[in-house]
N, C-alpha and C. Protein backbone atom coordinates (compact mmCIF):
# COMPACT_ATOMS: atom_id res chain seq x y z
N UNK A 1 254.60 -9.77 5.03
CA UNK A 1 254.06 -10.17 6.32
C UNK A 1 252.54 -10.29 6.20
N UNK A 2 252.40 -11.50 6.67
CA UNK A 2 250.89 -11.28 6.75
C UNK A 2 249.96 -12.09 7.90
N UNK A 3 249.15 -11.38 8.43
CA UNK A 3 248.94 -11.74 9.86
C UNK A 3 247.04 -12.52 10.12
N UNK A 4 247.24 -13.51 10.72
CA UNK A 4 246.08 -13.65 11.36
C UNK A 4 245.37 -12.78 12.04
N UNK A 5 244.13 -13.52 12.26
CA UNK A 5 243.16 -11.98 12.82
C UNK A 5 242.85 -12.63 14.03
N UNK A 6 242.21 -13.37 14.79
CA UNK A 6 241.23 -13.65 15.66
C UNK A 6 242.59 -14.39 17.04
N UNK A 7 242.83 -13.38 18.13
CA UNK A 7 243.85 -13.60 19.05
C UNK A 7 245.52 -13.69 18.88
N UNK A 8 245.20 -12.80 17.43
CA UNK A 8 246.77 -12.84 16.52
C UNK A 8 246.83 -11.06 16.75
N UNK A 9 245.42 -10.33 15.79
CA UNK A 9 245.94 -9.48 15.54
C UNK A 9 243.88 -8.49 16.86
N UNK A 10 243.34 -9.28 17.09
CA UNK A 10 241.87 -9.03 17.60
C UNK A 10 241.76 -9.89 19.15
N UNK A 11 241.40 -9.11 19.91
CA UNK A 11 241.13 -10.08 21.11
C UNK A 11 239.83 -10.24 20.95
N UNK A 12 239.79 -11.55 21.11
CA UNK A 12 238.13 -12.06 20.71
C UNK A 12 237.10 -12.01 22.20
N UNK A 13 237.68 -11.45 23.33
CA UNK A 13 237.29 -11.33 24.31
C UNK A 13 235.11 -10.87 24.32
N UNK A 14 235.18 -9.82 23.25
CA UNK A 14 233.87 -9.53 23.43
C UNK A 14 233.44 -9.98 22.53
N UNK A 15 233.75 -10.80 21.59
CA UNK A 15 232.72 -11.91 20.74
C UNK A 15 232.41 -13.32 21.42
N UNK A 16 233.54 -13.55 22.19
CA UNK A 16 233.13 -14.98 22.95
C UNK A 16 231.84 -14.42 24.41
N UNK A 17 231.87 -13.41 24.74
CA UNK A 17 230.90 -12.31 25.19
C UNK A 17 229.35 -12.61 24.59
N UNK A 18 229.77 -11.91 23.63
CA UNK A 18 228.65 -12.05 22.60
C UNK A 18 227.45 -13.18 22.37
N UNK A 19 228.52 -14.73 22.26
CA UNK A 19 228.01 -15.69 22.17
C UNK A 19 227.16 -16.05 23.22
N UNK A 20 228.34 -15.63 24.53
CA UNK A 20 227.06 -16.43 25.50
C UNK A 20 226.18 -15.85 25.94
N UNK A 21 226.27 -14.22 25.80
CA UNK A 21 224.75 -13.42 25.50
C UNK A 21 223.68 -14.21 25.01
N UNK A 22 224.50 -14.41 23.53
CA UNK A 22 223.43 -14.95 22.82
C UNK A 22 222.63 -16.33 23.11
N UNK A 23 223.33 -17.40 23.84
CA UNK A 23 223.26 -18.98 23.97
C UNK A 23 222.45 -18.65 25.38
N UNK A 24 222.92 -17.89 25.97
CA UNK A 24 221.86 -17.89 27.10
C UNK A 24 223.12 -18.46 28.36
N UNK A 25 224.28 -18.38 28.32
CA UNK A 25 224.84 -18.87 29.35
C UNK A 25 226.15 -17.89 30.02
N UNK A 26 226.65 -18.05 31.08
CA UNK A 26 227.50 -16.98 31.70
C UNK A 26 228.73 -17.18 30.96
N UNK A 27 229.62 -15.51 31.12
CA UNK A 27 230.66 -15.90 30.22
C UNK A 27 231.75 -16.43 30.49
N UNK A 28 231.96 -16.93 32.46
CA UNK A 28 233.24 -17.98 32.49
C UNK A 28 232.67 -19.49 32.05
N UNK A 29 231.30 -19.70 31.90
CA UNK A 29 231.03 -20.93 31.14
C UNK A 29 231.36 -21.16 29.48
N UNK A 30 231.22 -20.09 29.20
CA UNK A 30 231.72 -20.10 27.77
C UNK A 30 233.51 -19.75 27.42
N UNK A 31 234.03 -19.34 28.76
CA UNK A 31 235.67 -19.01 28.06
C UNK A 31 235.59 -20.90 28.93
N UNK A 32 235.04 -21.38 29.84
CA UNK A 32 235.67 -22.77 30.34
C UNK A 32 235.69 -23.41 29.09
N UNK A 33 234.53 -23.47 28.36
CA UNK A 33 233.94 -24.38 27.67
C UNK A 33 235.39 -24.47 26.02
N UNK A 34 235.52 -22.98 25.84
CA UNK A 34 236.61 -22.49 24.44
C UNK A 34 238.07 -23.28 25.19
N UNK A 35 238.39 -23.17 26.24
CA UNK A 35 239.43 -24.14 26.94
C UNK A 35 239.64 -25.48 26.69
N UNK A 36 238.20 -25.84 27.10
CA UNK A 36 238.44 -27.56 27.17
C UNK A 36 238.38 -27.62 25.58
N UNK A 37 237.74 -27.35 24.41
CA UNK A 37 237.94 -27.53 23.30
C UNK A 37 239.31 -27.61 22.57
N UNK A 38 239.81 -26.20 23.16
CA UNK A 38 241.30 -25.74 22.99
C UNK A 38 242.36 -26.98 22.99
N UNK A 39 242.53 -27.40 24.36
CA UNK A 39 242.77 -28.68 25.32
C UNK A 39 242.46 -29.79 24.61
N UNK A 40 241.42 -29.79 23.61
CA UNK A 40 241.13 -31.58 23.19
C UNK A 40 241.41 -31.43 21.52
N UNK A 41 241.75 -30.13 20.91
CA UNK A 41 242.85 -30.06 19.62
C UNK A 41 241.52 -29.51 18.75
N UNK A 42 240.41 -29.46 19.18
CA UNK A 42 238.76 -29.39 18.46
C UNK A 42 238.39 -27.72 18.04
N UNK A 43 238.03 -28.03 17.28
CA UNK A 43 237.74 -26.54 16.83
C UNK A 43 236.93 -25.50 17.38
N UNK A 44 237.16 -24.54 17.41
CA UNK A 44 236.94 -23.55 18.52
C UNK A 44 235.09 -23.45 18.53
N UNK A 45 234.35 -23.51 17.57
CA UNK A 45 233.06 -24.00 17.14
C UNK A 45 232.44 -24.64 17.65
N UNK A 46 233.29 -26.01 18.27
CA UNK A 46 232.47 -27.01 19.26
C UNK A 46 232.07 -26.71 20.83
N UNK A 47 233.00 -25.42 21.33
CA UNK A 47 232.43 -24.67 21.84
C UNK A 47 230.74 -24.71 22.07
N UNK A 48 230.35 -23.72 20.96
CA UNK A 48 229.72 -23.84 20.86
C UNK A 48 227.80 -24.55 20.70
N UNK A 49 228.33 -25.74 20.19
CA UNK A 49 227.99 -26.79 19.95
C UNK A 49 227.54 -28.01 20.96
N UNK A 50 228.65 -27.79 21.99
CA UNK A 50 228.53 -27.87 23.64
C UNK A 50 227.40 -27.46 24.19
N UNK A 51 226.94 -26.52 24.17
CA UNK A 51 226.15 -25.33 24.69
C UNK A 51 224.31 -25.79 23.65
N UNK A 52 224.62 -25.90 22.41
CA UNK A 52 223.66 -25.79 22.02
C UNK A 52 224.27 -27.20 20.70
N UNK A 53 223.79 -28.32 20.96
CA UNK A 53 223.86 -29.54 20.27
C UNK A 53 223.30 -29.38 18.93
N UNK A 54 223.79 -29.61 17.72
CA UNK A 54 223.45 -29.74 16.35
C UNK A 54 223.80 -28.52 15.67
N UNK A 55 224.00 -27.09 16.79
CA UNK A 55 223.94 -25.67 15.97
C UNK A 55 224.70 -25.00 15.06
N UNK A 56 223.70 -24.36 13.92
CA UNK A 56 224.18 -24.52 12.76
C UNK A 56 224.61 -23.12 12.79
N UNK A 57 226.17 -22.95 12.48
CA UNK A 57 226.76 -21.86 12.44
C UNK A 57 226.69 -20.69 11.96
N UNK A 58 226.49 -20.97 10.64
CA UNK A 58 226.30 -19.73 9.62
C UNK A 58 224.53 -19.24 9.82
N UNK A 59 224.02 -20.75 10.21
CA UNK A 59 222.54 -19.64 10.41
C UNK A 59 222.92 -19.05 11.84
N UNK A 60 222.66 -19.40 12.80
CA UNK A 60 222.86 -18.51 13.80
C UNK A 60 223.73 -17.15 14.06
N UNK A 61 225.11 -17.51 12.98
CA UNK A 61 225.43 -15.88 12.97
C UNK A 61 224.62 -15.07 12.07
N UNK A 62 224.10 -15.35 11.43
CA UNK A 62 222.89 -14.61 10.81
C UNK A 62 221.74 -14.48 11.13
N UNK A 63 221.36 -15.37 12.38
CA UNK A 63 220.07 -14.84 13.25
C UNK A 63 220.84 -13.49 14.25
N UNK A 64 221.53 -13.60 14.28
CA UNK A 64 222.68 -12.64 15.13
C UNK A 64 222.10 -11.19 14.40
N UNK A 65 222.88 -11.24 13.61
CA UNK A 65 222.78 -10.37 12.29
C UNK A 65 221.10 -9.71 12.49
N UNK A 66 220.09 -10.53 12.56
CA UNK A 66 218.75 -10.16 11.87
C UNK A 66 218.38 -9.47 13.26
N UNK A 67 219.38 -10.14 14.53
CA UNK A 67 218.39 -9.36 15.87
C UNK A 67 219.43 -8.30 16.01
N UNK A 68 220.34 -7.91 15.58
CA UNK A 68 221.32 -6.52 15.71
C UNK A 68 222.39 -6.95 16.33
N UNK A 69 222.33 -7.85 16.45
CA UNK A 69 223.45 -8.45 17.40
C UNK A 69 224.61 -8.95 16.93
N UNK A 70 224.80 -8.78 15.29
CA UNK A 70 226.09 -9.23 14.74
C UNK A 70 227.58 -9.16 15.23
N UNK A 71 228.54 -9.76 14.43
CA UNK A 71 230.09 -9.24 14.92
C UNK A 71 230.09 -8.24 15.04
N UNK A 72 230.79 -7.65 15.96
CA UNK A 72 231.64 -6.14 16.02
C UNK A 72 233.37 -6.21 15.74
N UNK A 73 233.70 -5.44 15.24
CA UNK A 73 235.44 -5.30 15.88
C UNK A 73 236.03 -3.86 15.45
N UNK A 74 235.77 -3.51 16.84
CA UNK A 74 236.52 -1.67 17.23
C UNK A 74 237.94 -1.69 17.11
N UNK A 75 238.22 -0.71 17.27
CA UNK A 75 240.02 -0.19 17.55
C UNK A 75 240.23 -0.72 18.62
N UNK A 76 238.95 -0.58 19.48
CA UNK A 76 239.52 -0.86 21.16
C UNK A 76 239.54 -2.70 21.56
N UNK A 77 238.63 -3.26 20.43
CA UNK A 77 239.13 -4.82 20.34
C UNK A 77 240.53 -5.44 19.58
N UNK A 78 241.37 -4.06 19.46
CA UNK A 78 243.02 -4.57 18.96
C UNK A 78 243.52 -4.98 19.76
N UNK A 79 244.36 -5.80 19.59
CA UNK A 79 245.46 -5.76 20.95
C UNK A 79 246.47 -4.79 20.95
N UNK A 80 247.30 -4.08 22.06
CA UNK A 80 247.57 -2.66 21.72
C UNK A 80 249.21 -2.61 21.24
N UNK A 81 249.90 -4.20 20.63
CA UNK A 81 250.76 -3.55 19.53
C UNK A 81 250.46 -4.07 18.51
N UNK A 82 249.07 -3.68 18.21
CA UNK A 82 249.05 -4.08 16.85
C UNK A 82 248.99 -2.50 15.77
N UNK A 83 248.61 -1.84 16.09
CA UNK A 83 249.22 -0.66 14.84
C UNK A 83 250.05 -0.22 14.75
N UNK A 84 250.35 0.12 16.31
CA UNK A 84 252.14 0.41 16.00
C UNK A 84 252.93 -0.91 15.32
N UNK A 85 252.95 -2.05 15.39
CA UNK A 85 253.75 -3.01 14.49
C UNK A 85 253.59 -2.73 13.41
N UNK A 86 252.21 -2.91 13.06
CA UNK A 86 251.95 -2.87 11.11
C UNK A 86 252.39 -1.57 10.71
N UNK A 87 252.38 -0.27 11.18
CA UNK A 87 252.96 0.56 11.29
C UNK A 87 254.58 0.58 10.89
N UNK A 88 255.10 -0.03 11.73
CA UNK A 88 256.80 0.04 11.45
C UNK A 88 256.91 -0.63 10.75
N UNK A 89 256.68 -2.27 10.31
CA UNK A 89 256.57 -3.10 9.14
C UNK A 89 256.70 -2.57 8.18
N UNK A 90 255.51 -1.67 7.77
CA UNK A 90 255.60 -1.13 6.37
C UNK A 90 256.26 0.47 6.27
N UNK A 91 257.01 0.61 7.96
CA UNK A 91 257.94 1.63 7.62
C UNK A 91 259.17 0.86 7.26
N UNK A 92 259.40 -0.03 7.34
CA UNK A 92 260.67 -0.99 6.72
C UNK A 92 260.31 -1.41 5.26
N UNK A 93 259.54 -1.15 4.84
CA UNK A 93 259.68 -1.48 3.48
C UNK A 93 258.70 -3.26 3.66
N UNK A 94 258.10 -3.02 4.28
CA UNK A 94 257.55 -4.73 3.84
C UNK A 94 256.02 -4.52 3.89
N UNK A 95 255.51 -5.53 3.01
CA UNK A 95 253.98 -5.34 2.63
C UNK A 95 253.52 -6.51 3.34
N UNK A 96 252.16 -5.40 4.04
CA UNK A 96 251.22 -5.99 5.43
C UNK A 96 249.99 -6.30 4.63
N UNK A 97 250.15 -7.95 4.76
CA UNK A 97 248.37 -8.10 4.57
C UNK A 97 247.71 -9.08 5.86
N UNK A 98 246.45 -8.85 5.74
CA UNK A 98 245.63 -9.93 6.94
C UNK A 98 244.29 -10.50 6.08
N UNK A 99 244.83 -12.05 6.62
CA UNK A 99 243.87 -12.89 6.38
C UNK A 99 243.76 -13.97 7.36
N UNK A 100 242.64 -14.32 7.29
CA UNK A 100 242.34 -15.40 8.87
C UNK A 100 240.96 -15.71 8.51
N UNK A 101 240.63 -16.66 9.38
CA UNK A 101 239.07 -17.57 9.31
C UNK A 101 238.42 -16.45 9.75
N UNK A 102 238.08 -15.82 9.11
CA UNK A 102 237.02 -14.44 9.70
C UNK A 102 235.57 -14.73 8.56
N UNK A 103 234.43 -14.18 8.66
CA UNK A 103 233.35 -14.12 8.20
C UNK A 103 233.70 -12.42 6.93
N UNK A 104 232.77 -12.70 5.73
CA UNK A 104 232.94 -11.21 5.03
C UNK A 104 232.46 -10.22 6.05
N UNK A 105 231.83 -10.30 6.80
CA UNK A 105 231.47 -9.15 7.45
C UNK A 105 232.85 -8.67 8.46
N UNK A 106 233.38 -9.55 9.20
CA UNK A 106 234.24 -9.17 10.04
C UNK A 106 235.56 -8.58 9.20
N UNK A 107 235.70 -8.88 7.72
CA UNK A 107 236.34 -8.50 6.73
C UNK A 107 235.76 -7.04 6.40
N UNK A 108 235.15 -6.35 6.73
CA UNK A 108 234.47 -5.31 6.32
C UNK A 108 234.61 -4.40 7.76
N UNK A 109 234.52 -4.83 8.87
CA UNK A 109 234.95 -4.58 10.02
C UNK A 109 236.51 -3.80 9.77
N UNK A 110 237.13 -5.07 9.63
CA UNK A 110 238.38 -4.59 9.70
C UNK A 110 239.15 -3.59 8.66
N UNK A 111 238.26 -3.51 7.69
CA UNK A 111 238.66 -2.12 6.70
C UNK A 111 238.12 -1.16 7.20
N UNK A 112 236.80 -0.85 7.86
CA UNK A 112 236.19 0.12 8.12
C UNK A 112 237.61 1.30 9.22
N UNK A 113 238.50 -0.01 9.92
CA UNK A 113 239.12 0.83 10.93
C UNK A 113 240.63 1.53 10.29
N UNK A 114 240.50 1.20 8.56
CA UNK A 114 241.51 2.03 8.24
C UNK A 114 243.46 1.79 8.68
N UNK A 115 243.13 -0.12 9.00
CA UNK A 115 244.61 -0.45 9.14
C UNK A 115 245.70 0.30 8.32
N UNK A 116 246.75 0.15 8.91
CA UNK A 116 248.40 -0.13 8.75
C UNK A 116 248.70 -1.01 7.56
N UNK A 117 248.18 -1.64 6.88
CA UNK A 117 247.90 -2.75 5.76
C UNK A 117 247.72 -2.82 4.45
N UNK A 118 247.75 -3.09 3.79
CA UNK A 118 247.93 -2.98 2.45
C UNK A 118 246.82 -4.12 1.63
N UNK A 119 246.36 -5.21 2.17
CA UNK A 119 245.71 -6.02 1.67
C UNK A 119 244.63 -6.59 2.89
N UNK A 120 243.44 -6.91 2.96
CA UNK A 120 242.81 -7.77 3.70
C UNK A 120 241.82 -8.72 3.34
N UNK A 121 241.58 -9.55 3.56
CA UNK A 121 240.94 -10.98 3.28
C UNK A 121 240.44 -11.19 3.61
N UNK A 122 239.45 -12.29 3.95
CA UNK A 122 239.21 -13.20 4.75
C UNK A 122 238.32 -14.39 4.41
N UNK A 123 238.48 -15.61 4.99
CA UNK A 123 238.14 -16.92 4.53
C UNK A 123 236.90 -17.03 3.68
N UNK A 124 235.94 -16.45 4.50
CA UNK A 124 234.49 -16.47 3.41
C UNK A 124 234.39 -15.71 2.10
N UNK A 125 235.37 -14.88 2.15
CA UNK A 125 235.49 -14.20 0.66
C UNK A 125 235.95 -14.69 -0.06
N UNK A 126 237.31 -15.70 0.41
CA UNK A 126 237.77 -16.83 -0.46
C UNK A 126 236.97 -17.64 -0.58
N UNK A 127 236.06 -17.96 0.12
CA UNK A 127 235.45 -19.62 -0.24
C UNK A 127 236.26 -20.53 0.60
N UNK A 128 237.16 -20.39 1.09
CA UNK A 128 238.09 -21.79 1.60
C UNK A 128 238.74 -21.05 3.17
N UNK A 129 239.11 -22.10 4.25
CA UNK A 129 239.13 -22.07 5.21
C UNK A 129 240.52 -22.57 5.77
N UNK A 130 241.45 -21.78 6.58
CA UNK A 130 242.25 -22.63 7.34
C UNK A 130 242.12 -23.88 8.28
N UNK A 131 242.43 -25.52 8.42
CA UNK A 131 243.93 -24.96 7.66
C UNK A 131 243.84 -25.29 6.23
N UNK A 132 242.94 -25.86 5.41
CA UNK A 132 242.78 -26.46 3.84
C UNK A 132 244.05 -25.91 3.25
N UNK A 133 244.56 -26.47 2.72
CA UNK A 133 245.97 -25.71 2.19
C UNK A 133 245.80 -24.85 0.83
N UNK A 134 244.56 -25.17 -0.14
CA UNK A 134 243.89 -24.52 -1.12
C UNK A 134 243.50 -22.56 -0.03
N UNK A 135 243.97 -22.88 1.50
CA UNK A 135 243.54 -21.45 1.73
C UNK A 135 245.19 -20.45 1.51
N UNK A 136 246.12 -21.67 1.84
CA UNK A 136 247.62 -20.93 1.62
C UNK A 136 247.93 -20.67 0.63
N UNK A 137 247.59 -21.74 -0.49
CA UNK A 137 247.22 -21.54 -1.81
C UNK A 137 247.33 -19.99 -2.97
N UNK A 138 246.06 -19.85 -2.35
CA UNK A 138 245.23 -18.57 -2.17
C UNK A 138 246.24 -17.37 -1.85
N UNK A 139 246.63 -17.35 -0.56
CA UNK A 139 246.97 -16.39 0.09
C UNK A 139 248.47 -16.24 -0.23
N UNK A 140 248.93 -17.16 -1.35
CA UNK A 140 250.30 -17.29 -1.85
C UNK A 140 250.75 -16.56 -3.17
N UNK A 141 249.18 -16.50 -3.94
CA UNK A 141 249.31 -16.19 -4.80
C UNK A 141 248.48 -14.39 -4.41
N UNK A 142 247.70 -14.04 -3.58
CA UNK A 142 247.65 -13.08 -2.81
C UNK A 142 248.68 -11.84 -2.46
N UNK A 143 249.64 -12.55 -1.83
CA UNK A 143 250.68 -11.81 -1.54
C UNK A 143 251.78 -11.67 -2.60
N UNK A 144 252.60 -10.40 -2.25
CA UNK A 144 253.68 -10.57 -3.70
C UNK A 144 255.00 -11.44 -3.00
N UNK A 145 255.26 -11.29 -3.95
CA UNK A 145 256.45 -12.73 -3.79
C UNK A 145 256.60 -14.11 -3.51
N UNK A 146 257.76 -14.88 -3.48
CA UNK A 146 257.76 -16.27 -3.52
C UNK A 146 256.83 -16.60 -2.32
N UNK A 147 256.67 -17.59 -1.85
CA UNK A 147 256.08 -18.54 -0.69
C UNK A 147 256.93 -18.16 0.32
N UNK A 148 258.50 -18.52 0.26
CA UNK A 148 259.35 -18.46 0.75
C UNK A 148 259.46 -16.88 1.07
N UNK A 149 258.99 -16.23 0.98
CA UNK A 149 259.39 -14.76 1.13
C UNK A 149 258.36 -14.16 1.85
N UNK A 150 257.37 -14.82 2.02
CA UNK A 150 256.16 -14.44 3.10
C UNK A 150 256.16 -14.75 4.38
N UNK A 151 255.89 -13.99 5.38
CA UNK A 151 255.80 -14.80 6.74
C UNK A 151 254.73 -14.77 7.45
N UNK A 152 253.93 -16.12 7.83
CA UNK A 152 252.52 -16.28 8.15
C UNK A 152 252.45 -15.85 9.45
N UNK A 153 251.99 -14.92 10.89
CA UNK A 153 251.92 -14.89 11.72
C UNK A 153 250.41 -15.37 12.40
N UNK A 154 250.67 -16.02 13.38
CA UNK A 154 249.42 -16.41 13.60
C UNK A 154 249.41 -16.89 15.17
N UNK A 155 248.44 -17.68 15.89
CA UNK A 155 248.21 -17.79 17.31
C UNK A 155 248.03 -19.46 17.73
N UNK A 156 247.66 -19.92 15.87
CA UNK A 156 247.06 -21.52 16.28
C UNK A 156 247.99 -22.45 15.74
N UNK A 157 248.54 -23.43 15.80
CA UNK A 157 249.49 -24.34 15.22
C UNK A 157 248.74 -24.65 14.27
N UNK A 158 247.97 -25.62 14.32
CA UNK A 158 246.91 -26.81 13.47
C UNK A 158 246.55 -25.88 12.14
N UNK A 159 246.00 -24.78 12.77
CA UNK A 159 245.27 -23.75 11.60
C UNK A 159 246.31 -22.80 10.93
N UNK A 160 247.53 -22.24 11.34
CA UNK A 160 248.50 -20.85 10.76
C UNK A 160 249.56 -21.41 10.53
N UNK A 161 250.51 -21.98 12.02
CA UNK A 161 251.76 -22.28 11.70
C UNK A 161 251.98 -23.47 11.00
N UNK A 162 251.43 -24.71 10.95
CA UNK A 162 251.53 -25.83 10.47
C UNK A 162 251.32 -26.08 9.14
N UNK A 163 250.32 -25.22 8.54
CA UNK A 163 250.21 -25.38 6.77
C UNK A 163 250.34 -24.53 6.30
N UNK A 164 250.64 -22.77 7.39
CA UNK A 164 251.49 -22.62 6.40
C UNK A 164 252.65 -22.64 5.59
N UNK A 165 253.40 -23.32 7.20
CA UNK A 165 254.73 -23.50 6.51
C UNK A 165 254.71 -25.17 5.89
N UNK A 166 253.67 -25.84 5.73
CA UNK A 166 253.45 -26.75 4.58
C UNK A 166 253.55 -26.36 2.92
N UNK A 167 253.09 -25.09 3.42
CA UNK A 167 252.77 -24.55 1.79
C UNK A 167 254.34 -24.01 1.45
N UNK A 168 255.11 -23.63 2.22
CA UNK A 168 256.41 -23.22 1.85
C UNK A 168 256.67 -21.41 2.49
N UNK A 169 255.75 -21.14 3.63
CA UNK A 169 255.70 -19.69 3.79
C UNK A 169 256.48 -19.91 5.27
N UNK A 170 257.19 -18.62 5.91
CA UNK A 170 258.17 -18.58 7.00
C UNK A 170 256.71 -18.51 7.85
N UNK A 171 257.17 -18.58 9.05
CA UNK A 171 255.86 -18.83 9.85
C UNK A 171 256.45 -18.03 11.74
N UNK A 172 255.47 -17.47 12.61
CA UNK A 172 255.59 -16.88 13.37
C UNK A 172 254.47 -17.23 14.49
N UNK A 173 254.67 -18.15 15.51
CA UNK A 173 253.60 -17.78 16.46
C UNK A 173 253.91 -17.06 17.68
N UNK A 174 252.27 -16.52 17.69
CA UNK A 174 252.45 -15.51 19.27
C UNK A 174 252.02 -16.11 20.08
N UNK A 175 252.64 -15.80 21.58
CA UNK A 175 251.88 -16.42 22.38
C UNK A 175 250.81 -15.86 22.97
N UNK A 176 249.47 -15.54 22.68
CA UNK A 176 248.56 -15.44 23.40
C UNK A 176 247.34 -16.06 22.67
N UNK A 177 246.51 -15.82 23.63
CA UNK A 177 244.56 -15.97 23.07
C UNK A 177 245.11 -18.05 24.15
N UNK A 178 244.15 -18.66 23.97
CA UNK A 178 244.29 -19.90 24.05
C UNK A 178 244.92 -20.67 23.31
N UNK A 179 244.92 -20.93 22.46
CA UNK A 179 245.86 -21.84 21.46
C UNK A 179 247.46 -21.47 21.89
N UNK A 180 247.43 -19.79 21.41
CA UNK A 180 249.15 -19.56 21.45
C UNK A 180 249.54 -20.11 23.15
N UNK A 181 249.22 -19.79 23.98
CA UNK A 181 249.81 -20.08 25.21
C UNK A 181 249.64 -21.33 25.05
N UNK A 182 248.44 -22.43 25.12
CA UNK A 182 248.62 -23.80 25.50
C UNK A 182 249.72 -24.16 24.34
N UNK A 183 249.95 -23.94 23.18
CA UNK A 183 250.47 -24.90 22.51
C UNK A 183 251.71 -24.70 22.15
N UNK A 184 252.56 -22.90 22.63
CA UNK A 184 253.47 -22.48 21.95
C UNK A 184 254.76 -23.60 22.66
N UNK A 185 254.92 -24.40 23.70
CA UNK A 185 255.96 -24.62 24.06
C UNK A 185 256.02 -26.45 23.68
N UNK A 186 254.93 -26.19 22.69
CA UNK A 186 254.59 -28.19 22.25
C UNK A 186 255.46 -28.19 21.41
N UNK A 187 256.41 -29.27 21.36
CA UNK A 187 257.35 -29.44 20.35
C UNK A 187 256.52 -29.20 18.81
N UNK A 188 255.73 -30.16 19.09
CA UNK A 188 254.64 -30.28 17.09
C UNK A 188 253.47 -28.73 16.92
N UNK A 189 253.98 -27.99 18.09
CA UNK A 189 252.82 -26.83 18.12
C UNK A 189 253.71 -25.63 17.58
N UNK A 190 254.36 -25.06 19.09
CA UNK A 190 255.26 -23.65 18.83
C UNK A 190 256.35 -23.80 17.89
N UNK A 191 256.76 -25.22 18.30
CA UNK A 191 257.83 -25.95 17.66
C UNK A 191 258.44 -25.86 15.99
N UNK A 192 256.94 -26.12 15.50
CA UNK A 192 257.19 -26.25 14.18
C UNK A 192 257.22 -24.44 13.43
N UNK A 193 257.57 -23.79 14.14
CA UNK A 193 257.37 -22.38 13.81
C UNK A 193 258.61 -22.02 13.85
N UNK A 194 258.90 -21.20 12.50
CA UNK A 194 260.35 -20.60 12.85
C UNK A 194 260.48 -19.22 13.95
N UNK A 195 259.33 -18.77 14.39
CA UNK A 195 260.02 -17.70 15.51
C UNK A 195 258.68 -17.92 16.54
N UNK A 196 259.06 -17.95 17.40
CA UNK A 196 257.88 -18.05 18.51
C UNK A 196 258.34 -16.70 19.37
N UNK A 197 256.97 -15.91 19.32
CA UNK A 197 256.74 -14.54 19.77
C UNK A 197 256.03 -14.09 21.16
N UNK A 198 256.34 -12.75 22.09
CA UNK A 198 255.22 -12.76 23.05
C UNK A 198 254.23 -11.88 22.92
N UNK A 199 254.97 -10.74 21.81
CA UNK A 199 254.36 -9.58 21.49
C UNK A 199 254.63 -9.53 20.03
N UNK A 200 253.62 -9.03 19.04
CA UNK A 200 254.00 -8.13 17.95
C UNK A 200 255.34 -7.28 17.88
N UNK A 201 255.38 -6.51 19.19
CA UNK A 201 256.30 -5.89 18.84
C UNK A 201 257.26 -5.83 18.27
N UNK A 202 257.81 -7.40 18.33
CA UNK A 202 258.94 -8.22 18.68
C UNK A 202 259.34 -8.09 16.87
N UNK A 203 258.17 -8.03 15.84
CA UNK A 203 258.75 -8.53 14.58
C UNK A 203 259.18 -7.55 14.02
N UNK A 204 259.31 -6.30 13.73
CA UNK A 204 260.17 -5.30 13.24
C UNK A 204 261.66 -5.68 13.30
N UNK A 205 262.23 -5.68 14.97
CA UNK A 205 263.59 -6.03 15.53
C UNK A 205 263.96 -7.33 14.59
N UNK A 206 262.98 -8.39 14.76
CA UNK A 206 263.40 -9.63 14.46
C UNK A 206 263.74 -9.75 12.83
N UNK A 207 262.73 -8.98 12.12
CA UNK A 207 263.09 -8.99 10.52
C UNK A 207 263.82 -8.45 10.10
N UNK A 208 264.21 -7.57 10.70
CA UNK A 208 265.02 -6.15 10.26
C UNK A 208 266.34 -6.54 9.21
């Protein structure tokens, strides 16, 4: 099993916070703004980009960084079945890893809190980005066993469910954060997923 991070396995609630701290704008302008992006298939970034025309990502999370203001992610930014799942998972005998479009730092985050998990990742440590399939690639030869024997859980079609089960991995979306709700009931969205979820909870029962 291996799980996305950002509205899979993290509510991004106080980083989209964060941003519009940082941009200078209120934060139902910035969850409107992650909507209509959501809504037009565009990457969650342009968001951004909206707000502040040309802005360059990696520097600004690193002006972040230089004014103290970097990522965070607490226990209390989990969503609350996420340890008990990874928890029972690998009381069944199955090996938990997480990887997702996260930054190394937010990769460092998420070890600091001492998961349920067995492996963690994330995109900038690879070098490569969902959905590039060189990231399933990766995360194929990552995990033990066939392709076929892995199951990708995740929140976004375009980015989790769609390449990874391109690459040959079982695939799981949840429904929440924006993506999972708008897209889980799209034929080419939730659709192409072999289990569409409302809770974590749900995958222990379901694998068993």
């Amino acid at each position: 099993m291996v799980f996305d991070v950002g509205e899979t396995l993290v509510d991004d609630t106080r980083e989209w916070r964060a941003w519009a701290d940082w941009l200078g704008v209120p934060p139902h302008t910035m969850s409107a703004l992650v909507g209509a992006v959501t809504a037009q298939g565009r990457d969650n970034a342009d968001a951004l980009r909206l707000i502040r025309p040309g802005l360059d990502l990696l520097a600004e999370r690193q002006a972040r960084i230089d004014a103290g203001c970097g990522e965070q992610i607490a226990e209390a930014d989990l969503y609350g079945d996420v340890l008990e799942t990874l928890a029972d998972l690998r009381a069944q005998g199955l090996w938990v890893g997480i990887a997702g479009n996260q930054t190394a730092r937010a990769g460092d985050c998420l070890r600091a809190l001492d998961l349920p998990a067995d492996a963690i990742a994330t995109s900038q440590e690879w070098g490569v980005a969902k959905p590039d399939p060189a990231f399933f690639a990766r995360l194929s030869e990552w995990a033990p066993g066939a392709p076929d024997e892995v199951v990708y859980v995740g929140d976004h079609p375009a980015n989790d469910t769609e390449p990874a089960k391109a690459a040959g991995l079982r695939t799981v979306l949840v429904r929440r954060g924006p993506w999972g709700y708008l897209w889980a009931d799209d034929p080419a969205g939730g659709g192409a997923a072999d289990w569409v979820v409302d809770s974590l909870a749900e995958l222990p029962g379901l694998l068993r």
